[in-house]
C-alpha atoms as a PDB file:
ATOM      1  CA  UNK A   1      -7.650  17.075  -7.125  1.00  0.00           C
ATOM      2  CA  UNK A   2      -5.483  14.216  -7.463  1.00  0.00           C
ATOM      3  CA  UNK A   3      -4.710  10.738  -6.542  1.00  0.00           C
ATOM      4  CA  UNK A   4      -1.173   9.870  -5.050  1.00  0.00           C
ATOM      5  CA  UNK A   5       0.296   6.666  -3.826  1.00  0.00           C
ATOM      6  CA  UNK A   6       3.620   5.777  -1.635  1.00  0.00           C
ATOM      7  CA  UNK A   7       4.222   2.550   0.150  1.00  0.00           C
ATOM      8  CA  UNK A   8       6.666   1.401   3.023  1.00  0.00           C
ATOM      9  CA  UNK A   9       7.126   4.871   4.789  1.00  0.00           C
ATOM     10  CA  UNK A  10       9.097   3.644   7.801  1.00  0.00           C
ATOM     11  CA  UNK A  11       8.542   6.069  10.032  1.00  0.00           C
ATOM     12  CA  UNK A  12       9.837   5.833  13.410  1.00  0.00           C
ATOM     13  CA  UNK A  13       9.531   8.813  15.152  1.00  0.00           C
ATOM     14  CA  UNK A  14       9.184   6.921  18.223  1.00  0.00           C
ATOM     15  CA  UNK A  15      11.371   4.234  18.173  1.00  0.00           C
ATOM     16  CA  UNK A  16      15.611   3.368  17.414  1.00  0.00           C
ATOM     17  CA  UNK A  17      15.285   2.544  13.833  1.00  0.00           C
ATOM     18  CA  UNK A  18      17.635   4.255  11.455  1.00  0.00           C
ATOM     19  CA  UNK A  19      16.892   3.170   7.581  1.00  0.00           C
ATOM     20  CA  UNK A  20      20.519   4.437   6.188  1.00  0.00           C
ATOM     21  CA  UNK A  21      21.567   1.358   7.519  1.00  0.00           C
ATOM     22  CA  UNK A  22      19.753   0.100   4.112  1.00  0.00           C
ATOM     23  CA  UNK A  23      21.514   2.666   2.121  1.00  0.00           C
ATOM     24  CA  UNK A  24      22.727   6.387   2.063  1.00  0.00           C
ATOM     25  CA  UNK A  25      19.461   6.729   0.202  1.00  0.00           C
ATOM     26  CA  UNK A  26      17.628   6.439   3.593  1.00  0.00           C
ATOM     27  CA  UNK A  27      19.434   8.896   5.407  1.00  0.00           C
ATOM     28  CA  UNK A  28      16.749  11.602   6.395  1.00  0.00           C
ATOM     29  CA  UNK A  29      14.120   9.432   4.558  1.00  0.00           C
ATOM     30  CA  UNK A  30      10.946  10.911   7.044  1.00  0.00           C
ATOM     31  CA  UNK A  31      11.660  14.193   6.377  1.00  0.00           C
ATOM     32  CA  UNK A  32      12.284  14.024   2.931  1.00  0.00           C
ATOM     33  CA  UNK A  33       8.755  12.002   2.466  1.00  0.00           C
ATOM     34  CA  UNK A  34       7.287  15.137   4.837  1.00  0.00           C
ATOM     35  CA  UNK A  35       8.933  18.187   2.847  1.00  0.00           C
ATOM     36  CA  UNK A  36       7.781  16.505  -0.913  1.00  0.00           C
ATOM     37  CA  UNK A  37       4.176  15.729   0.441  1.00  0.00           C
ATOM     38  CA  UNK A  38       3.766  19.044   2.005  1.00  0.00           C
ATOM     39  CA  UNK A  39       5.102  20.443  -1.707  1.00  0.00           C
ATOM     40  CA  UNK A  40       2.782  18.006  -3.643  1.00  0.00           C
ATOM     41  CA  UNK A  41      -0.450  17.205  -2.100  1.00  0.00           C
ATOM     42  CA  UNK A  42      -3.136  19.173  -1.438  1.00  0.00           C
ATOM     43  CA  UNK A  43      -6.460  19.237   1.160  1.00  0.00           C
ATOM     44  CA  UNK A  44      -9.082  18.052  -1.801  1.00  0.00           C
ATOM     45  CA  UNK A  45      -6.315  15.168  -2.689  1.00  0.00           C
ATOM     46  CA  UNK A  46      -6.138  11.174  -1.562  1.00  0.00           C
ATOM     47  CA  UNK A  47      -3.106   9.486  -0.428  1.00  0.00           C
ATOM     48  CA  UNK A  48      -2.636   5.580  -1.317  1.00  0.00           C
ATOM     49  CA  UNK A  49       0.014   3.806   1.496  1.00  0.00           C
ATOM     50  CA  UNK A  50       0.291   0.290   1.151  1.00  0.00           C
ATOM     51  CA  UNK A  51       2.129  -0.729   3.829  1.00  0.00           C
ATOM     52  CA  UNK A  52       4.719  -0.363   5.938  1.00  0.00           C
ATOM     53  CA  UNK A  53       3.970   2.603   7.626  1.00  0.00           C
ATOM     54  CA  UNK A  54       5.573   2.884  10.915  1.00  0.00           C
ATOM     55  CA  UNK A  55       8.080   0.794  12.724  1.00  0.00           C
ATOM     56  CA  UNK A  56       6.363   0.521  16.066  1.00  0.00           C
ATOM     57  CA  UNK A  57       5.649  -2.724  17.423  1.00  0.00           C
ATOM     58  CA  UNK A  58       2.438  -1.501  19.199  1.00  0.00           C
ATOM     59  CA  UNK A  59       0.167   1.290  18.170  1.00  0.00           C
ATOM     60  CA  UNK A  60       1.620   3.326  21.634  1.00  0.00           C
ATOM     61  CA  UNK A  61       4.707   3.364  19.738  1.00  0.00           C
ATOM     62  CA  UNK A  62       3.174   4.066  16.138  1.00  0.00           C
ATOM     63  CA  UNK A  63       1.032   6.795  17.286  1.00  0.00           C
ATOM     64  CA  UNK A  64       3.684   9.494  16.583  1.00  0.00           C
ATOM     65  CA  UNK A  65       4.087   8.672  13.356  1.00  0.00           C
ATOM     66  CA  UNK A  66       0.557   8.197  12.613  1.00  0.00           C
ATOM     67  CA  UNK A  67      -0.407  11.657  14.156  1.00  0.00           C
ATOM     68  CA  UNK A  68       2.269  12.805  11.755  1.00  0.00           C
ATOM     69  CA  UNK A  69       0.180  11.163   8.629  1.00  0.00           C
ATOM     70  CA  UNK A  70      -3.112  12.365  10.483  1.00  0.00           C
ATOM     71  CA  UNK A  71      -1.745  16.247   9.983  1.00  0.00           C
ATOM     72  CA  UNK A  72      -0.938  15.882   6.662  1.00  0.00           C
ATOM     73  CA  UNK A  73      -2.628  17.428   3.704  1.00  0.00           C
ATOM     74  CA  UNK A  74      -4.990  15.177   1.721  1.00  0.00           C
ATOM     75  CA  UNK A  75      -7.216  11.962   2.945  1.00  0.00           C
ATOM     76  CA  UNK A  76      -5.338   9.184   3.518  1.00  0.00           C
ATOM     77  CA  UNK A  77      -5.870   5.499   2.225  1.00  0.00           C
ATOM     78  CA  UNK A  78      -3.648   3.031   4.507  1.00  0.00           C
ATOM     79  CA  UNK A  79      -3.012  -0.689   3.774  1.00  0.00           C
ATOM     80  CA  UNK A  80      -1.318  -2.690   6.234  1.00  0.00           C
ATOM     81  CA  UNK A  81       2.445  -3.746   5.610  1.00  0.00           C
ATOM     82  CA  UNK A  82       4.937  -6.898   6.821  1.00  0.00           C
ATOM     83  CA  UNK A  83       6.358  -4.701   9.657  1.00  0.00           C
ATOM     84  CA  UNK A  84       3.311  -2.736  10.847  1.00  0.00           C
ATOM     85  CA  UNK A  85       2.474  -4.891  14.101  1.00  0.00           C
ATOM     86  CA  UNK A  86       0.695  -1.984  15.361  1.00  0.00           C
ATOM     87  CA  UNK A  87      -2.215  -3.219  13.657  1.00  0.00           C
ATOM     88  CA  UNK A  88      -3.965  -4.986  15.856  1.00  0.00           C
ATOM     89  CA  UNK A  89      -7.631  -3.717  15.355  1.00  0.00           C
ATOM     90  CA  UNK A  90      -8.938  -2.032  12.704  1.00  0.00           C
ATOM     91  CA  UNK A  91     -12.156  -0.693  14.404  1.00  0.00           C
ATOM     92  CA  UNK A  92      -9.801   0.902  16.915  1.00  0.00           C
ATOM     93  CA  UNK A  93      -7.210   2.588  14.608  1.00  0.00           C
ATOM     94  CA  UNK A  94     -10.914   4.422  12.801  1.00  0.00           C
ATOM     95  CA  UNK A  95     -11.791   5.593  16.032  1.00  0.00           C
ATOM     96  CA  UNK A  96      -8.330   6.745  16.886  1.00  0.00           C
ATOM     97  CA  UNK A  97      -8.064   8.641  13.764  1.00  0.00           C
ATOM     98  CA  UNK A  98     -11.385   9.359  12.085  1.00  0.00           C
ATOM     99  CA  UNK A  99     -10.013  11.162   8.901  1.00  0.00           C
ATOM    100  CA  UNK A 100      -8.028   7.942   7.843  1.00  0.00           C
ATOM    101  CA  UNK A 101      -9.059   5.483   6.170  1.00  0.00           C
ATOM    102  CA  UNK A 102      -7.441   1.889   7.207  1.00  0.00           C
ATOM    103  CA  UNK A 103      -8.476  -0.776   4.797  1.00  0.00           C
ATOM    104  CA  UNK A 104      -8.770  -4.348   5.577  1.00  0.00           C
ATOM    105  CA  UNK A 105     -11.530  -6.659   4.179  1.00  0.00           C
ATOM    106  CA  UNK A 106     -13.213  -4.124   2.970  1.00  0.00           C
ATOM    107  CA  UNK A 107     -13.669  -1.322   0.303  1.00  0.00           C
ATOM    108  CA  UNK A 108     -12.909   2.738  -0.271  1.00  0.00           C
ATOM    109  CA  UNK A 109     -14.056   5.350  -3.153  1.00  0.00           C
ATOM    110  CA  UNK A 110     -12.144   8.152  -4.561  1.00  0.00           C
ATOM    111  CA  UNK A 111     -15.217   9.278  -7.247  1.00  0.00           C
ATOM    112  CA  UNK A 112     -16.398   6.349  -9.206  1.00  0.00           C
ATOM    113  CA  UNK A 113     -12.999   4.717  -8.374  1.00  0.00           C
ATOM    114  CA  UNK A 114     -13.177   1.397  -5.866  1.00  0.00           C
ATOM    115  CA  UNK A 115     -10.212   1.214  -3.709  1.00  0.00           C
ATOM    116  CA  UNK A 116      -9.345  -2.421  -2.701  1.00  0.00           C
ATOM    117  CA  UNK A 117      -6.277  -4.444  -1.371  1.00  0.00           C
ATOM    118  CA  UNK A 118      -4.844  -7.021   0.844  1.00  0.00           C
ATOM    119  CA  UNK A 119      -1.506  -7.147   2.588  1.00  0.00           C
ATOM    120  CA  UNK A 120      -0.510  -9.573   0.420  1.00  0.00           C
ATOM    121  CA  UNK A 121       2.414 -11.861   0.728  1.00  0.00           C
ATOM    122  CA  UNK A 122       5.425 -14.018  -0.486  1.00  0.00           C
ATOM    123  CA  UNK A 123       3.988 -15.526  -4.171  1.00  0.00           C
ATOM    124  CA  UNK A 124       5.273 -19.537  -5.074  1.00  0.00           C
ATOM    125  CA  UNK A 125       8.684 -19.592  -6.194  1.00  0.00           C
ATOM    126  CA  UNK A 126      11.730 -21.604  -6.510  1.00  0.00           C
ATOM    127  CA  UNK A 127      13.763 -20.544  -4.179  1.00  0.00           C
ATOM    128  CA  UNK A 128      12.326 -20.087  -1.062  1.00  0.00           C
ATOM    129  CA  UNK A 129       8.336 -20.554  -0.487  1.00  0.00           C
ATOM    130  CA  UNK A 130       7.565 -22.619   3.129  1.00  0.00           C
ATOM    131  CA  UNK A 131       4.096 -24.483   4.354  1.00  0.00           C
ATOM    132  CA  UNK A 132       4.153 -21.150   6.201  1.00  0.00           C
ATOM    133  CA  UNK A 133       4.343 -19.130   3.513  1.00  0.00           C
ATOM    134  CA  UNK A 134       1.478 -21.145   1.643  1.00  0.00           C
ATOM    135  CA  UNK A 135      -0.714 -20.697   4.615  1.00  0.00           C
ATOM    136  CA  UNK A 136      -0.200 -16.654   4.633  1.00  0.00           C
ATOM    137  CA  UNK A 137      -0.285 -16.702   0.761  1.00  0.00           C
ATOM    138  CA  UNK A 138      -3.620 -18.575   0.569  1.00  0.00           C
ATOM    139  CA  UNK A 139      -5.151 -16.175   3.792  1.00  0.00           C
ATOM    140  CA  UNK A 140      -4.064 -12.990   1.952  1.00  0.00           C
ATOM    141  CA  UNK A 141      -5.894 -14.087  -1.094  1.00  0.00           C
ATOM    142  CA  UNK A 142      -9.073 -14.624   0.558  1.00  0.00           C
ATOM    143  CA  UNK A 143      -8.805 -11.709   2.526  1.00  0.00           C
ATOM    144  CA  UNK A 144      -8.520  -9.080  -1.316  1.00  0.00           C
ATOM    145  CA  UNK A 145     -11.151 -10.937  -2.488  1.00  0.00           C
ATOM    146  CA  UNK A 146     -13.532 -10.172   0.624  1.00  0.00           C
ATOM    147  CA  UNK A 147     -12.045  -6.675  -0.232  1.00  0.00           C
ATOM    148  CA  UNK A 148     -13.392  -6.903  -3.529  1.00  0.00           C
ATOM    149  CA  UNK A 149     -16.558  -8.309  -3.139  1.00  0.00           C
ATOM    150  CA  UNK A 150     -17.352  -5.530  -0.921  1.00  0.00           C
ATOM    151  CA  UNK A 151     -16.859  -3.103  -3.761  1.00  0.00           C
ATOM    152  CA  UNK A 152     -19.191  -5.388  -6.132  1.00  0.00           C
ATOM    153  CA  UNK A 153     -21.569  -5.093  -3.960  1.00  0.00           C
ATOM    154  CA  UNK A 154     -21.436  -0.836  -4.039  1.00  0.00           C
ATOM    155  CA  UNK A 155     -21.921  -1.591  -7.596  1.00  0.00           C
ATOM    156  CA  UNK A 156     -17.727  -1.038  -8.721  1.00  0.00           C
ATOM    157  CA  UNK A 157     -17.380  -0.739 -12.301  1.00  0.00           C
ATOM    158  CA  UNK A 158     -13.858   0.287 -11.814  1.00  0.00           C
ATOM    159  CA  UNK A 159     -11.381  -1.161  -9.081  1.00  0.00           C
ATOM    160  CA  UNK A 160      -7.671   0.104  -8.095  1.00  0.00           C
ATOM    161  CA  UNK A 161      -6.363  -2.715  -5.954  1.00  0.00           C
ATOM    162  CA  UNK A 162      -3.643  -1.670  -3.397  1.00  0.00           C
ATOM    163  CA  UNK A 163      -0.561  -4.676  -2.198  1.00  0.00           C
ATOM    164  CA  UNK A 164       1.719  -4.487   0.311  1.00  0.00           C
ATOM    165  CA  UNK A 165       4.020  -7.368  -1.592  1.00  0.00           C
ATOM    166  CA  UNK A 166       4.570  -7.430  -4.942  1.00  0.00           C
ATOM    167  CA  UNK A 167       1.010  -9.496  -6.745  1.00  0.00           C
ATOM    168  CA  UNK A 168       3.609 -12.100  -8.773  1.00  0.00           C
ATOM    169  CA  UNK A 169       7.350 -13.902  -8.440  1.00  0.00           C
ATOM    170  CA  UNK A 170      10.376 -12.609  -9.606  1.00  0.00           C
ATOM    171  CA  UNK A 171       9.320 -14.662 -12.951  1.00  0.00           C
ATOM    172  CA  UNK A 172       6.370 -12.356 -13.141  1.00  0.00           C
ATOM    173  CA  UNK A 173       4.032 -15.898 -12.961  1.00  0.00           C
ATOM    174  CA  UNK A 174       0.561 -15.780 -12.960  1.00  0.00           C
ATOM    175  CA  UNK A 175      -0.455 -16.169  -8.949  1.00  0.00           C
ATOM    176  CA  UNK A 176      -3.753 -16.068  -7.229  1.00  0.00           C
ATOM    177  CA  UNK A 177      -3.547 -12.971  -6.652  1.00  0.00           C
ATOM    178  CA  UNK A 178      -3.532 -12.124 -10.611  1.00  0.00           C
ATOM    179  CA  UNK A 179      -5.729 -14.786 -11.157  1.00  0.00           C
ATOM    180  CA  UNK A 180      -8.451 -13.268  -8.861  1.00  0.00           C
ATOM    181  CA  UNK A 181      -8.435  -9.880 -10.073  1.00  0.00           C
ATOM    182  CA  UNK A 182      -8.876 -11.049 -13.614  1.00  0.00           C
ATOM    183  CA  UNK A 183     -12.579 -11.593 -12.321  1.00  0.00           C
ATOM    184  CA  UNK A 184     -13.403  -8.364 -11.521  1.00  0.00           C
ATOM    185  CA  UNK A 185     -13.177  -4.733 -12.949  1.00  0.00           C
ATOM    186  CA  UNK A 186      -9.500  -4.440 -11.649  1.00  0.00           C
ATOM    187  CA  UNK A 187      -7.668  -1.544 -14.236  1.00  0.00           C
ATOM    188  CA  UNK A 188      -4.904  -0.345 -12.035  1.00  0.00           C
ATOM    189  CA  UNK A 189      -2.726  -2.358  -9.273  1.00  0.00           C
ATOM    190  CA  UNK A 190       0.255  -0.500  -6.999  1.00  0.00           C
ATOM    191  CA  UNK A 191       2.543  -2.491  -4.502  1.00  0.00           C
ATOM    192  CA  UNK A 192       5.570  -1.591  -2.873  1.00  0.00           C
ATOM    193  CA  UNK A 193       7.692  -3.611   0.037  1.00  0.00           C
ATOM    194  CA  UNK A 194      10.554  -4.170  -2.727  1.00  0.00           C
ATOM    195  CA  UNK A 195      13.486  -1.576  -1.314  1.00  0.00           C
ATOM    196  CA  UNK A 196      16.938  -1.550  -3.333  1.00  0.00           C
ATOM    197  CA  UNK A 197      17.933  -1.667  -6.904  1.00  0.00           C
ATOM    198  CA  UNK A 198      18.389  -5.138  -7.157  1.00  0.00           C
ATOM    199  CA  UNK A 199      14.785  -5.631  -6.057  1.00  0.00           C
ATOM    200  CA  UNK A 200      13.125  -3.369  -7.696  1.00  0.00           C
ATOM    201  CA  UNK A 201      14.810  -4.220 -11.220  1.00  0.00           C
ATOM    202  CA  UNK A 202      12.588  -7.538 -10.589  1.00  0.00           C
ATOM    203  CA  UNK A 203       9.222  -5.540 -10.543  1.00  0.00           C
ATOM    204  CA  UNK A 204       6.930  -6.282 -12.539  1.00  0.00           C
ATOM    205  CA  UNK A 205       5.518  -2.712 -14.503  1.00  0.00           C
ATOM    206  CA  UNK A 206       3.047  -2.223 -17.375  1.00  0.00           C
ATOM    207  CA  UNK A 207      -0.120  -3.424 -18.378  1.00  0.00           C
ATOM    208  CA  UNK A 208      -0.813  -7.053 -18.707  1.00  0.00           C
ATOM    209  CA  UNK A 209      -4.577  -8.497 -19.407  1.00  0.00           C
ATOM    210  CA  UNK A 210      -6.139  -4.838 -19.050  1.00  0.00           C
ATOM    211  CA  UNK A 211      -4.454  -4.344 -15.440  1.00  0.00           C
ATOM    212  CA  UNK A 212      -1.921  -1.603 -14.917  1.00  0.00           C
ATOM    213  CA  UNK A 213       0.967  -2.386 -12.264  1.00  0.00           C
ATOM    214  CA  UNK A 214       2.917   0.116 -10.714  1.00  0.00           C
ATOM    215  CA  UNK A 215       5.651  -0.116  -8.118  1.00  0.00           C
ATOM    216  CA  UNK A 216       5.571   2.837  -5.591  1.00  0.00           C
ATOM    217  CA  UNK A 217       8.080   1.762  -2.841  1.00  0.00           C
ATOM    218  CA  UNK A 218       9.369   5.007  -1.136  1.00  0.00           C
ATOM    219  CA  UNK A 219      12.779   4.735  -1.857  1.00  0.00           C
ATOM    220  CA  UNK A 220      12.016   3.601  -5.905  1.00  0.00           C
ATOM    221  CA  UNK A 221       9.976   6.531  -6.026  1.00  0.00           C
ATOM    222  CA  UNK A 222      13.260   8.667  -4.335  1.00  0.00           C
ATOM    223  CA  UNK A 223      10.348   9.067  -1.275  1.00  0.00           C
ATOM    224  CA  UNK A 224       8.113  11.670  -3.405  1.00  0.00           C
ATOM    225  CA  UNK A 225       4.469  10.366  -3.794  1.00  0.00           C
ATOM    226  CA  UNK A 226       3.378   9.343  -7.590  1.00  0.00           C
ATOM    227  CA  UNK A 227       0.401  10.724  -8.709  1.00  0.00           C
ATOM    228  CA  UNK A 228      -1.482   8.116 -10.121  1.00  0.00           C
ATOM    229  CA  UNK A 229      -4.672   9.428 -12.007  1.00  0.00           C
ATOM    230  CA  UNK A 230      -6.477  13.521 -11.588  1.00  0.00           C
ATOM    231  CA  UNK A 231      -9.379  15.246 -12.167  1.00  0.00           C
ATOM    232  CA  UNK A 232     -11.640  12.739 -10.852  1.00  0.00           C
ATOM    233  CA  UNK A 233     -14.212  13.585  -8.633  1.00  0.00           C
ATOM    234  CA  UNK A 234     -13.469  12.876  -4.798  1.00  0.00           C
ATOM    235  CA  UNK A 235     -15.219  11.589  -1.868  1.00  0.00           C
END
């Protein structure tokens, strides 16, 4: 048994949205995610997916790709991205599909392992941070750390956090998001919602102050899921 992450999936099963307009890279992008999970991942493993998961712009529209997920081998773990505005509520997407788990505000276990995350957002830079961007930046802060009190209070000796946006600048500055998990048992960290070479030579990953950060954007990864740890006991 193994744990796997993959971020920004893009599906769009039900809606006009082809991705090789972003590259030749994305040309067949769904099914190649599809054919490597169905290779890779197994019924006793857990899939990490922070964000980004279907193009829809209501959860009518997202519910073929999310069926898709929902047949897939493994449990899934999914984080909510920039572009999924399905997401609307998450007491109705658990009900809808019972054998996902959608975090928000709250906390998941894979063994003694305490899944956490936020969506995230745009950290202060030079270039281009707005009022706006403050507001969302301060919300999504407040929002991981409900997410990881809720594991402290399970009693988490161990935390994996999960980000839609990358957790620093392209300086790789301390944020609040760093600065928060340095207060808890955080060891391990993967983001994704950086697409392109240019972007993703601007990731920061490696350890830094005991935390491990990893960048598992589909088309970084060439849209193949990373295992991240094994041999750990499951839910």
């Amino acid at each position: 048994m193994a744990l796997y992450a993959l971020a920004d999936l893009h599906f769009g099963f039900a809606v006009e949205k082809p991705m090789d307009l972003f590259g030749p890279q994305w040309a067949n992008h769904s099914e190649k995610i599809i054919a490597h999970w169905k290779e890779m991942i197994t019924e006793e493993d857990m899939v990490l997916l922070p964000g980004d998961i279907s193009w829809g712009m209501r959860l009518e529209d997202a519910a073929a790709d999310l069926d898709i997920l929902a047949q897939l081998p493994g449990k899934k773990v999914i984080l909510e991205g920039n572009h999924d505005y399905w997401w609307k509520s998450s007491s109705q997407l658990r009900y809808r599909y019972p054998n996902m788990i959608f975090l928000k505000n709250d906390t998941a276990r894979w063994g003694d392992l305490f899944l956490c995350g936020s969506r995230g957002w745009l950290c202060p830079n030079s270039k281009n941070f707005t009022p706006r961007d403050e507001k969302i930046y301060r919300r999504e802060e407040k929002r991981l750390q409900l997410s990881l009190d809720a594991a402290m209070r399970q009693g988490a000796k161990e935390i994996l956090v999960m980000l839609h946006f990358p957790p620093m600048n392209e300086a790789w500055e301390p944020s609040l998001f760093t600065e928060l998990m340095a207060h808890y048992p955080v060891t391990e960290v993967v983001y994704g919602h950086l697409h392109g070479k240019a972007s993703h030579r601007t990731a920061f990953q490696g350890e830094r102050d005991g935390i491990r950060y990893q960048l598992v954007s589909a088309d970084y990864l060439d849209f193949c899921p990373k295992k991240i740890r094994e041999q750990s006991k499951t839910l």
